[in-house]
C-alpha atoms as a PDB file:
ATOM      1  CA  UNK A   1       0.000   0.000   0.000  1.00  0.00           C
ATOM      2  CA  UNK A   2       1.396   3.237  -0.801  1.00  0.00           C
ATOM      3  CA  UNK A   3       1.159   6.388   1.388  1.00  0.00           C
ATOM      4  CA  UNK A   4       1.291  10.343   0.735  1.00  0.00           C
ATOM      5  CA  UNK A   5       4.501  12.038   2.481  1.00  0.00           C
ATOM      6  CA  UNK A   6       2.034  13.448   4.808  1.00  0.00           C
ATOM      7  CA  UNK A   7       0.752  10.147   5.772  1.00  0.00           C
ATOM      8  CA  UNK A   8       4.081   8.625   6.595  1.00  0.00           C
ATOM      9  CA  UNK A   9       4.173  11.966   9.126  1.00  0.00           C
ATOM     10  CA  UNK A  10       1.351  11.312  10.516  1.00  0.00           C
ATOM     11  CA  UNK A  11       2.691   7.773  12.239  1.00  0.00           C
ATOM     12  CA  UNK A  12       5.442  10.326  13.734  1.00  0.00           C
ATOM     13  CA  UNK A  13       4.060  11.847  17.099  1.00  0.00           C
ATOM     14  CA  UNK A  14       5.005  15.384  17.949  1.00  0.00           C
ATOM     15  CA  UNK A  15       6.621  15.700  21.449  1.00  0.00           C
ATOM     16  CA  UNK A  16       6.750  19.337  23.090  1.00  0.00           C
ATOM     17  CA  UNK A  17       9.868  19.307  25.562  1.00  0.00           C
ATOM     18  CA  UNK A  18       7.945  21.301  28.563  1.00  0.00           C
ATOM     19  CA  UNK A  19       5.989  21.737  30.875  1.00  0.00           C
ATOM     20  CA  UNK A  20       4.898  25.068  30.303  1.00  0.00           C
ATOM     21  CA  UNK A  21       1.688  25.923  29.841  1.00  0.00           C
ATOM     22  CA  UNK A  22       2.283  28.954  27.787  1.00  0.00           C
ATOM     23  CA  UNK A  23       4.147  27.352  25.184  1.00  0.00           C
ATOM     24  CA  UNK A  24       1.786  24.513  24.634  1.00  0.00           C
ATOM     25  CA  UNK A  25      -1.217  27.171  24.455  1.00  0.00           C
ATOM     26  CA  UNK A  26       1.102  28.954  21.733  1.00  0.00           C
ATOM     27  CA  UNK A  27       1.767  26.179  19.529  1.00  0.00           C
ATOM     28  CA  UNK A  28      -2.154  24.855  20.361  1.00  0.00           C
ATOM     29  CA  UNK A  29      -3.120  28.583  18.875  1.00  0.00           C
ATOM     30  CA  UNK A  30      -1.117  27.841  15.662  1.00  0.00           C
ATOM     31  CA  UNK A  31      -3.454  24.213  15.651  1.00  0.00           C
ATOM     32  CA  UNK A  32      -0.422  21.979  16.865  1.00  0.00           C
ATOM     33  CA  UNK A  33      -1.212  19.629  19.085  1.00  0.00           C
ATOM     34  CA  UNK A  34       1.470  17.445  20.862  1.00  0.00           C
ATOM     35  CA  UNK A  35       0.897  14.073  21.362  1.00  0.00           C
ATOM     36  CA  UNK A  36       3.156  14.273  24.147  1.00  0.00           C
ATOM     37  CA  UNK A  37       4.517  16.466  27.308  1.00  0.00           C
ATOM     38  CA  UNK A  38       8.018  15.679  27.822  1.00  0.00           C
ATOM     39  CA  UNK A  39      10.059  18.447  30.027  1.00  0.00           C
ATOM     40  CA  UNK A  40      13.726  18.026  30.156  1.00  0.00           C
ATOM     41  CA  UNK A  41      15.280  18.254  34.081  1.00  0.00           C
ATOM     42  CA  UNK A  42      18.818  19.769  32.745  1.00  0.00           C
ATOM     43  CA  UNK A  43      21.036  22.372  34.714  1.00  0.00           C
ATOM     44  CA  UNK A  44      20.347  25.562  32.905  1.00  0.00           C
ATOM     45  CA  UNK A  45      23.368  27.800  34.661  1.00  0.00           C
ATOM     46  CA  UNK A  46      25.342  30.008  31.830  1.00  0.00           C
ATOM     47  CA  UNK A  47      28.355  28.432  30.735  1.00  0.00           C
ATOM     48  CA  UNK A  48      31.249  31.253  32.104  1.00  0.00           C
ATOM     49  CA  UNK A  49      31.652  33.983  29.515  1.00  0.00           C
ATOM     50  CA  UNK A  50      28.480  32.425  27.659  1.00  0.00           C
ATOM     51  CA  UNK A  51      26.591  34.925  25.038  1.00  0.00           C
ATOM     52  CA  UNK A  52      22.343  34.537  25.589  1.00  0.00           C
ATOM     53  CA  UNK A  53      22.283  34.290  22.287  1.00  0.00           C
ATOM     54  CA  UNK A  54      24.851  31.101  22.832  1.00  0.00           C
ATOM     55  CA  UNK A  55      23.182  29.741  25.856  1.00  0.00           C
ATOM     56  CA  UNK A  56      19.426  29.702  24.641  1.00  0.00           C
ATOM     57  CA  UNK A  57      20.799  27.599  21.692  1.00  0.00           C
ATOM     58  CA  UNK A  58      22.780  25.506  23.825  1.00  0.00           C
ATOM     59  CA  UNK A  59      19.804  25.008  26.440  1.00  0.00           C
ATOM     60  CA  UNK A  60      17.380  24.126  23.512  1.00  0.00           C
ATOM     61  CA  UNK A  61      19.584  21.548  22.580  1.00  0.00           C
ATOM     62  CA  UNK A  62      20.155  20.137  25.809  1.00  0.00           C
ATOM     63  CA  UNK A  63      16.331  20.119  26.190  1.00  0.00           C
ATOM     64  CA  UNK A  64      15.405  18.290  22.727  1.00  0.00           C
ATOM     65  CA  UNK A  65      17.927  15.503  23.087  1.00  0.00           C
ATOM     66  CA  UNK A  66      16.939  14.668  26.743  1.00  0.00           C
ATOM     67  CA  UNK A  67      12.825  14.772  25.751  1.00  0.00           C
ATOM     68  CA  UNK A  68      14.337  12.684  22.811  1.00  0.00           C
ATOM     69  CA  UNK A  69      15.553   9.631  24.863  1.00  0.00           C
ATOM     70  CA  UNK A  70      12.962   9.364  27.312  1.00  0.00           C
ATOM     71  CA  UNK A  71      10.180   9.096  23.795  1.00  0.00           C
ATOM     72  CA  UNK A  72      12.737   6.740  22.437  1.00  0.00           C
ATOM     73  CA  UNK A  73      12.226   4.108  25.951  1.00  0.00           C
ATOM     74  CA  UNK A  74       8.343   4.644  25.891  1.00  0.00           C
ATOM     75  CA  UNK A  75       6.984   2.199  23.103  1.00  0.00           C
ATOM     76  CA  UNK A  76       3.643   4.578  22.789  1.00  0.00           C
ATOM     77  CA  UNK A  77       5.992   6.872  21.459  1.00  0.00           C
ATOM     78  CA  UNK A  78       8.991   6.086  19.693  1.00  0.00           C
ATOM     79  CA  UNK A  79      10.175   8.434  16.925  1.00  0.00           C
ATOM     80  CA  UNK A  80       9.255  11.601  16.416  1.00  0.00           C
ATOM     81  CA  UNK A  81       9.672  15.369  16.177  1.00  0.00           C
ATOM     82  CA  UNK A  82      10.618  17.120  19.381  1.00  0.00           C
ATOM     83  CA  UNK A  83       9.934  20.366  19.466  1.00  0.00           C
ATOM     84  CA  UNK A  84      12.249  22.265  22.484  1.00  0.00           C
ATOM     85  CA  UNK A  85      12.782  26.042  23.181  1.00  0.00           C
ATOM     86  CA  UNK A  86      14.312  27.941  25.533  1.00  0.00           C
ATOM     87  CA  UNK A  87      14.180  32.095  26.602  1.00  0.00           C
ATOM     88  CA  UNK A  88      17.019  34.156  27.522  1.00  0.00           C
ATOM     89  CA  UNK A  89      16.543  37.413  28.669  1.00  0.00           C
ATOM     90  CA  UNK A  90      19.590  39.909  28.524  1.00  0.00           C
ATOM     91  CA  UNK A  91      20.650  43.763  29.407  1.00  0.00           C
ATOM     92  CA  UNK A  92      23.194  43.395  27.092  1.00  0.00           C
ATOM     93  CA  UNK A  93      25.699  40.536  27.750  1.00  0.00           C
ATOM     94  CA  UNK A  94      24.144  40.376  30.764  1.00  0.00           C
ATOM     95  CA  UNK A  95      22.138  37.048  31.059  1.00  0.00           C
ATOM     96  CA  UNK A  96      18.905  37.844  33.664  1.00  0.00           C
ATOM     97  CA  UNK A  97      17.781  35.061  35.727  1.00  0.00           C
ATOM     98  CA  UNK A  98      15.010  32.856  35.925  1.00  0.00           C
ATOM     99  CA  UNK A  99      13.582  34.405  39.359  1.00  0.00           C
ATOM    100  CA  UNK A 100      12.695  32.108  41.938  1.00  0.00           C
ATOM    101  CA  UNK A 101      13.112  34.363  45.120  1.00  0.00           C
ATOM    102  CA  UNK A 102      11.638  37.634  45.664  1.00  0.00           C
ATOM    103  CA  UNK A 103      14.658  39.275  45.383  1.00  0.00           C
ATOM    104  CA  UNK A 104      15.641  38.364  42.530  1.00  0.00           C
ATOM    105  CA  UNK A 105      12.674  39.544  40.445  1.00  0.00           C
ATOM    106  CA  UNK A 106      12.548  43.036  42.287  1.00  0.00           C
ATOM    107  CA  UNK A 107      16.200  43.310  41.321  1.00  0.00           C
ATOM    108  CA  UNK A 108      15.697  42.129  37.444  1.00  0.00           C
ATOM    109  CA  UNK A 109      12.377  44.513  37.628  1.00  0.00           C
ATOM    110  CA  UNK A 110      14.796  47.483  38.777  1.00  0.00           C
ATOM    111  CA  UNK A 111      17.269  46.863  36.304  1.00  0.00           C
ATOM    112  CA  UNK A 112      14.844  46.775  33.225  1.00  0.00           C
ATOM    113  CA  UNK A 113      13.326  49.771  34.533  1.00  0.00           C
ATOM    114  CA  UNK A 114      12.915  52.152  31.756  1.00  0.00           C
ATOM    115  CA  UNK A 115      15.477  50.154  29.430  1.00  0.00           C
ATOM    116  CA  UNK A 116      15.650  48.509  26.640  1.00  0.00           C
ATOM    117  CA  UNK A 117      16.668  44.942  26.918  1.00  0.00           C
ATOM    118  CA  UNK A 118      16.689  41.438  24.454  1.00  0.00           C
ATOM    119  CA  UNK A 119      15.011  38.485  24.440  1.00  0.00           C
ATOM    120  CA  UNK A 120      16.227  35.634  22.738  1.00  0.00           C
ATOM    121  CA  UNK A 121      13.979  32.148  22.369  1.00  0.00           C
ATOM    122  CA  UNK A 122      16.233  29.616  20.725  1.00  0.00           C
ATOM    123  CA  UNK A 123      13.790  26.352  19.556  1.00  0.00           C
ATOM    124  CA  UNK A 124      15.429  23.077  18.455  1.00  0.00           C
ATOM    125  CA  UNK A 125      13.728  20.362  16.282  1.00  0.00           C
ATOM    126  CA  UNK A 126      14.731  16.723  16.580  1.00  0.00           C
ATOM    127  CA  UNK A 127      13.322  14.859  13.501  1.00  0.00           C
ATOM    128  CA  UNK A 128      12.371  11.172  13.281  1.00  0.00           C
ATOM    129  CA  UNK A 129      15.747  10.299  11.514  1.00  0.00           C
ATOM    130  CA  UNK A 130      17.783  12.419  14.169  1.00  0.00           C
ATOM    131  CA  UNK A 131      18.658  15.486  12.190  1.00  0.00           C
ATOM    132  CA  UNK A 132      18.488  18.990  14.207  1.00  0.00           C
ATOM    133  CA  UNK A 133      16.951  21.902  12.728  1.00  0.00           C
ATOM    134  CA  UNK A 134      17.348  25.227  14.943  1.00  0.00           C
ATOM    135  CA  UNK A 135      16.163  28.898  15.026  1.00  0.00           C
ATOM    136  CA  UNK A 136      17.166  31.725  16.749  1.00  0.00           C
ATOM    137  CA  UNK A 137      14.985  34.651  17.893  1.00  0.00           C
ATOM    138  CA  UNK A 138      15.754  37.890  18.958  1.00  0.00           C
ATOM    139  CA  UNK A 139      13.029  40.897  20.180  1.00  0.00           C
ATOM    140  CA  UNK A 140      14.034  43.795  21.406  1.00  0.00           C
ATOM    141  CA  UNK A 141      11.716  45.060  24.790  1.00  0.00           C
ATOM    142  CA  UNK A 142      11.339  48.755  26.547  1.00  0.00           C
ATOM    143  CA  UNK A 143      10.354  48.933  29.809  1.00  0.00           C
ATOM    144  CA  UNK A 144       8.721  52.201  31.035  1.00  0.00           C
ATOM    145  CA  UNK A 145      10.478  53.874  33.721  1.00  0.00           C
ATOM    146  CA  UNK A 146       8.809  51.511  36.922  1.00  0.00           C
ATOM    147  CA  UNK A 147       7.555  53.481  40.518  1.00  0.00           C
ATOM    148  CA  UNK A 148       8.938  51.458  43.840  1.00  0.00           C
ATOM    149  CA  UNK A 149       5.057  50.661  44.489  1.00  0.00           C
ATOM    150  CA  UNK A 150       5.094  49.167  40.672  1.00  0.00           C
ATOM    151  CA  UNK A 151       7.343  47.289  41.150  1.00  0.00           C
ATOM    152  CA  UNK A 152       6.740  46.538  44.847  1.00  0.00           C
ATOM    153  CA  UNK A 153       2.896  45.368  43.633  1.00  0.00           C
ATOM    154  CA  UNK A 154       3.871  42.945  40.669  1.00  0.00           C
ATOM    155  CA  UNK A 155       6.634  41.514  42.847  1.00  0.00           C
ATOM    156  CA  UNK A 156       3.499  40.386  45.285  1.00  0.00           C
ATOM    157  CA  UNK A 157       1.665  39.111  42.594  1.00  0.00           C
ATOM    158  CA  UNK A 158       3.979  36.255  42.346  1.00  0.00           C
ATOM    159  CA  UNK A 159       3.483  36.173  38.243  1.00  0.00           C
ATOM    160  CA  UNK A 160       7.814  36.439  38.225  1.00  0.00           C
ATOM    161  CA  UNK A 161       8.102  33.199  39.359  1.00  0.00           C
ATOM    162  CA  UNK A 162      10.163  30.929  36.793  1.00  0.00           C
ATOM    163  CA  UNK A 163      10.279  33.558  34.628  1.00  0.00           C
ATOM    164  CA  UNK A 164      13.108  34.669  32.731  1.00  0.00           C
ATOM    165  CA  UNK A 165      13.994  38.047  33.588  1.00  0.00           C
ATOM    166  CA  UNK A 166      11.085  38.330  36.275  1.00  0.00           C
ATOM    167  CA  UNK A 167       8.374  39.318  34.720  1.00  0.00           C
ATOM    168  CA  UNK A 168       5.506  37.489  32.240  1.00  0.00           C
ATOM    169  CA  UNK A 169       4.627  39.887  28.929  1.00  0.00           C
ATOM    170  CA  UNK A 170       1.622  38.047  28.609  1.00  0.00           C
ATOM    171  CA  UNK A 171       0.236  38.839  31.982  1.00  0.00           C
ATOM    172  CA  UNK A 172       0.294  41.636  34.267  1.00  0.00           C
ATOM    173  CA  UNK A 173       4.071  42.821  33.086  1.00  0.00           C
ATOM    174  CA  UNK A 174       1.935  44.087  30.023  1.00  0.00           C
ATOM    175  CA  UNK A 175       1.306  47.417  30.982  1.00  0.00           C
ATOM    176  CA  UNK A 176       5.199  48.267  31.743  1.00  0.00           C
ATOM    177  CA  UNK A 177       5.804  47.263  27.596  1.00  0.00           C
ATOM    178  CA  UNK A 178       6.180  50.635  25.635  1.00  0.00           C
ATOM    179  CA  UNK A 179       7.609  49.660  23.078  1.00  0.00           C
ATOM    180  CA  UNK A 180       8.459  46.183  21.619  1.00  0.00           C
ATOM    181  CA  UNK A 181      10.428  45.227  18.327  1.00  0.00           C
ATOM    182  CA  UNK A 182      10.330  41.808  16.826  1.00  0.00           C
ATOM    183  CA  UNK A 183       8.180  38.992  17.406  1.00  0.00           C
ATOM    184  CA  UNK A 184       5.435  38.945  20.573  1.00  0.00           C
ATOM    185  CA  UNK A 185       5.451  35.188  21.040  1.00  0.00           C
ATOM    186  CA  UNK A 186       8.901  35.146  21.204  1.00  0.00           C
ATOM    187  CA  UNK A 187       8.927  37.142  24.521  1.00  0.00           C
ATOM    188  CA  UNK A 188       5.871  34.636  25.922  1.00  0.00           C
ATOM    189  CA  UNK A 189       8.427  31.981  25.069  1.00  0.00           C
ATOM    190  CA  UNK A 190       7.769  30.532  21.574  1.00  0.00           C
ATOM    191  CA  UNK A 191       8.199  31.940  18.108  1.00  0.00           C
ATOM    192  CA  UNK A 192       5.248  30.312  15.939  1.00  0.00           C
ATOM    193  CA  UNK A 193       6.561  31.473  12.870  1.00  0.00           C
ATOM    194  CA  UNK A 194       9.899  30.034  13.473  1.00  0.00           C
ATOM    195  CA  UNK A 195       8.256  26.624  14.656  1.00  0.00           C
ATOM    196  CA  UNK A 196       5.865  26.424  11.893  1.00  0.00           C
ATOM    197  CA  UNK A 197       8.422  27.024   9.368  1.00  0.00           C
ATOM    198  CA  UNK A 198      10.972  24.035  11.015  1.00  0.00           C
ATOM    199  CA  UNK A 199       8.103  21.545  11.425  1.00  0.00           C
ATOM    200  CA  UNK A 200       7.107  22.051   7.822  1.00  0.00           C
ATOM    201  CA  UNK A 201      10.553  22.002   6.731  1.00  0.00           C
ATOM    202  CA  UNK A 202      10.882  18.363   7.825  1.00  0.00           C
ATOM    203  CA  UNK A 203       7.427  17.298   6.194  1.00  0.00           C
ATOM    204  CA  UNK A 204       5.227  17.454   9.503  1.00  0.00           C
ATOM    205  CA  UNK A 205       1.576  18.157   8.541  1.00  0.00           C
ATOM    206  CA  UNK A 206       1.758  21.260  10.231  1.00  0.00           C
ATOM    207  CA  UNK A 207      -2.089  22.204   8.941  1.00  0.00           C
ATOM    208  CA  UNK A 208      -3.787  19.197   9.408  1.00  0.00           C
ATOM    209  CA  UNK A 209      -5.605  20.531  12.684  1.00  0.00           C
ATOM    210  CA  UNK A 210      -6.860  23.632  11.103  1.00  0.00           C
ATOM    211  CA  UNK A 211      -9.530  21.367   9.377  1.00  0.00           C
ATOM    212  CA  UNK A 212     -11.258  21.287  12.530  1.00  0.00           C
ATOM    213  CA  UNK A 213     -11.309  24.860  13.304  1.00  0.00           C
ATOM    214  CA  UNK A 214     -14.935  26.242  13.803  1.00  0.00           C
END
């Protein structure tokens, strides 16, 4: 029996390496849906003298290959496009952390304070047969100049936390955005266009769910 290209495709399952729920509403927007949920545990600390640009690609990597060998063990799975990405946001060379303490965001939040500053989202695509196909992302982001009780009030709302560079565009953090240059999911944490293109690149049906959109 023979099959279309698209139908061979279609026995490879697409595996998003995360957890977040951001990034899987982003690519669900764009009508992907991933068969599976497979967040890589790696050590993301900046290599010394590491670029952002340099790390997000490295961290992207690191992610895709781990997801990659845990669907490779799980028989309902097997082979199949993994889809990682990873944000870096920079003043600079200056990499800003992913905030975890309260500290730490009010001092990222101070420091982007009426500055411009980068974010880069570096995604990696494993393919069935192995090969990695990458994309780099780069928006620029201006902060308005923040008040102590700004920044004192978004620091209690707790939406910094596991963010890079303390603060969530697609939430409260909003409102400090005056300007922005680039791409807008890119700062959420996933560039569609980017992942569209990749996924398509390798022959992944990347349209197939639109057909069910009302």
């Amino acid at each position: 029996m023979l099959f279309t290209s698209e139908e061979k495709n279609l026995r490879y399952k697409l595996v998003l390496a995360s957890a977040s729920p951001r990034r899987l509403a982003l690519m669900q927007q764009i009508g992907l849906e991933p068969d599976a949920l497979l967040p890589a545990d790696i050590d993301e600390t900046p290599e010394k003298s590491e670029s952002p640009r340099d790390l997000a690609r490295r961290l992207a990597r690191l992610k895709a290959r781990a997801a990659r060998k845990v669907a490779e063990r799980d028989e309902a799975i097997g082979p199949s496009y993994v889809i990682a990405a990873d944000t870096v946001v920079a003043l600079g060379r200056r990499i800003l952390p992913k905030t975890e303490m309260i500290e730490e965001a009010a001092e990222c939040l101070r420091m982007l304070s009426g500055r411009a500053h980068r974010v880069y989202t570096a995604v990696a695509l494993l393919t069935p047969m192995g090969a990695l196909r990458e994309r780099l992302v780069e928006t620029r982001v201006r902060f308005k100049r923040l008040s102590q009780d700004e920044i004192e009030s978004y620091v209690a709302s707790e939406e910094w936390r596991g963010k890079a560079g303390g603060y969530a565009i697609q939430g409260l953090a909003g409102s400090f955005v005056v300007k922005l240059v680039g791409s807008y999911p890119n700062v959420v944490g996933m560039p569609l266009h980017e992942v569209m293109t990749l996924l398509e690149g390798e022959g992944y049906p990347v349209r197939l769910g639109w057909l069910n959109v009302a």
